[in-house]
Protein backbone atom coordinates (compact mmCIF):
# COMPACT_ATOMS: atom_id res chain seq x y z
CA UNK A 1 172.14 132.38 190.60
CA UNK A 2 169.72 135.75 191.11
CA UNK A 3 167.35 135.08 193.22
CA UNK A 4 164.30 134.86 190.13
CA UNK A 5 165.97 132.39 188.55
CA UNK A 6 165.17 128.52 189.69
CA UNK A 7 166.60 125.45 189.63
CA UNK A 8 165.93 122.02 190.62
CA UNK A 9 166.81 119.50 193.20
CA UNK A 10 165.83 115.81 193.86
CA UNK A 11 164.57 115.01 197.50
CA UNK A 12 163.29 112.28 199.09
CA UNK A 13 159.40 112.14 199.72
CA UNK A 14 157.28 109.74 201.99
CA UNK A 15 154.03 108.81 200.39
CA UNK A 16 151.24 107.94 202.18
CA UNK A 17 151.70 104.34 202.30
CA UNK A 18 154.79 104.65 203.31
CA UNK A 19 157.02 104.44 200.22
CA UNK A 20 160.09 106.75 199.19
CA UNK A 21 160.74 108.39 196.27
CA UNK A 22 162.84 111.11 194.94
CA UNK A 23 161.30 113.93 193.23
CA UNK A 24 162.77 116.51 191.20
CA UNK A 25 161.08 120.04 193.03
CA UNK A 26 161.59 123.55 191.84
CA UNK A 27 163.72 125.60 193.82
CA UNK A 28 163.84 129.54 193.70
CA UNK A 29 167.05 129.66 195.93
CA UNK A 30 165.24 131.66 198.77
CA UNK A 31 165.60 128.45 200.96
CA UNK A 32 167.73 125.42 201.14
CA UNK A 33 165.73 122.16 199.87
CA UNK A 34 167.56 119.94 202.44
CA UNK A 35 167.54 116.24 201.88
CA UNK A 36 165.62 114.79 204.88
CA UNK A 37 162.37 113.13 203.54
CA UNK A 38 159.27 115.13 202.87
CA UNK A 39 155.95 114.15 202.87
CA UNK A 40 153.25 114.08 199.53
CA UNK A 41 150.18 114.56 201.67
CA UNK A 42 150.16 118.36 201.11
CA UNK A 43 150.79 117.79 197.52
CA UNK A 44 148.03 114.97 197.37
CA UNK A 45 145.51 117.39 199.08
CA UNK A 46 146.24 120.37 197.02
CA UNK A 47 145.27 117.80 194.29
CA UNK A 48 141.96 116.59 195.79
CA UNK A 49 141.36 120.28 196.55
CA UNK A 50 141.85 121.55 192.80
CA UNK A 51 140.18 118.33 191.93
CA UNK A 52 136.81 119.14 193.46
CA UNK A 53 136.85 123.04 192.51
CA UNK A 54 136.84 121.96 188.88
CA UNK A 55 134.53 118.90 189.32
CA UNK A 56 131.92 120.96 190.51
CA UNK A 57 131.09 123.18 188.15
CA UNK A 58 131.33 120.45 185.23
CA UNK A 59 129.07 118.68 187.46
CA UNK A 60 126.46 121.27 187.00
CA UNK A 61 126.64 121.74 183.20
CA UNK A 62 126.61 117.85 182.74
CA UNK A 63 128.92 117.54 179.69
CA UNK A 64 128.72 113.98 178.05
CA UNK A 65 132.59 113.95 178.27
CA UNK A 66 135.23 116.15 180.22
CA UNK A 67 138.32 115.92 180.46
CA UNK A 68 140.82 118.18 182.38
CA UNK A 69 144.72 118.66 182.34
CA UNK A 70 146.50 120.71 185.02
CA UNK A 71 150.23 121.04 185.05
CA UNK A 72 152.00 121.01 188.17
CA UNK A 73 155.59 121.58 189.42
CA UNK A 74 156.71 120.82 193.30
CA UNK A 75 158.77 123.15 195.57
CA UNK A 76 159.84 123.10 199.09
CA UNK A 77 157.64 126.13 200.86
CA UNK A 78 159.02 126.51 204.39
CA UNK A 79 160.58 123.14 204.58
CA UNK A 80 157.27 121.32 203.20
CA UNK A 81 156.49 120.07 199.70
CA UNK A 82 154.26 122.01 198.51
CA UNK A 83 151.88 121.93 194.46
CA UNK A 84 152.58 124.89 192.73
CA UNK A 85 150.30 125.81 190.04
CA UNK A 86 150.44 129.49 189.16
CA UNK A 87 154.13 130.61 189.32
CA UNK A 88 154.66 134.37 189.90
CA UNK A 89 154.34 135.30 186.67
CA UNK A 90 150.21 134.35 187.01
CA UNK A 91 150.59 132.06 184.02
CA UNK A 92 148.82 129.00 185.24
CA UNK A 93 148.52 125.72 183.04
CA UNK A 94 144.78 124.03 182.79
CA UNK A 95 143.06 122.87 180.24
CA UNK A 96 139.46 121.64 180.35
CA UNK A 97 137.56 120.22 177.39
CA UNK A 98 133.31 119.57 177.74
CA UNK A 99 131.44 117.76 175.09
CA UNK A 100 127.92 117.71 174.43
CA UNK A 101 125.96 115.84 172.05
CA UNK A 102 122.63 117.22 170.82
């Protein structure tokens, strides 16, 4: 495998209530995933963070409806779980649809 191509691995991850699952993360083959359990809260607070960014704004144009769809793979980022979003290429995936009526 070259080093820009990924794969993906299944590791155990400790959410906050204490539960394990196994999630399938992204792996670019720069580090080992390792199977010891990981924990979600990064992942859960990159999704409060992204979350709030986008709330925000709709917030302020006060849109009868909104919805908002944001694609999201997991990798293991120095031995954490970690959201990624954008991948290298700086193709991200979010959607947001506001409706108005007059």
């Amino acid at each position: 495998m070259s080093f820009t191509e990924s794969r993906g691995d299944t590791v155990p991850v400790q959410l906050p209530n204490g539960a394990v699952v196994k999630v399938e993360v992204a792996s670019t083959g720069r580090e080992d995933v390792g199977f010891d359990v990981k924990q979600f809260q990064p992942v859960a607070d990159a999704i409060e963070g992204v979350v709030q960014m986008i709330a925000t704004p709709i917030q302020k144009v006060k849109p009868k409806k909104a919805t908002v769809k944001f694609g999201m793979e997991l990798a293991i980022e120095s031995g954490q779980l970690t959201a990624v979003i954008v991948k290298g290429s700086g193709k991200g995936n979010l959607e947001i649809t506001l409706e108005w009526e007059a």
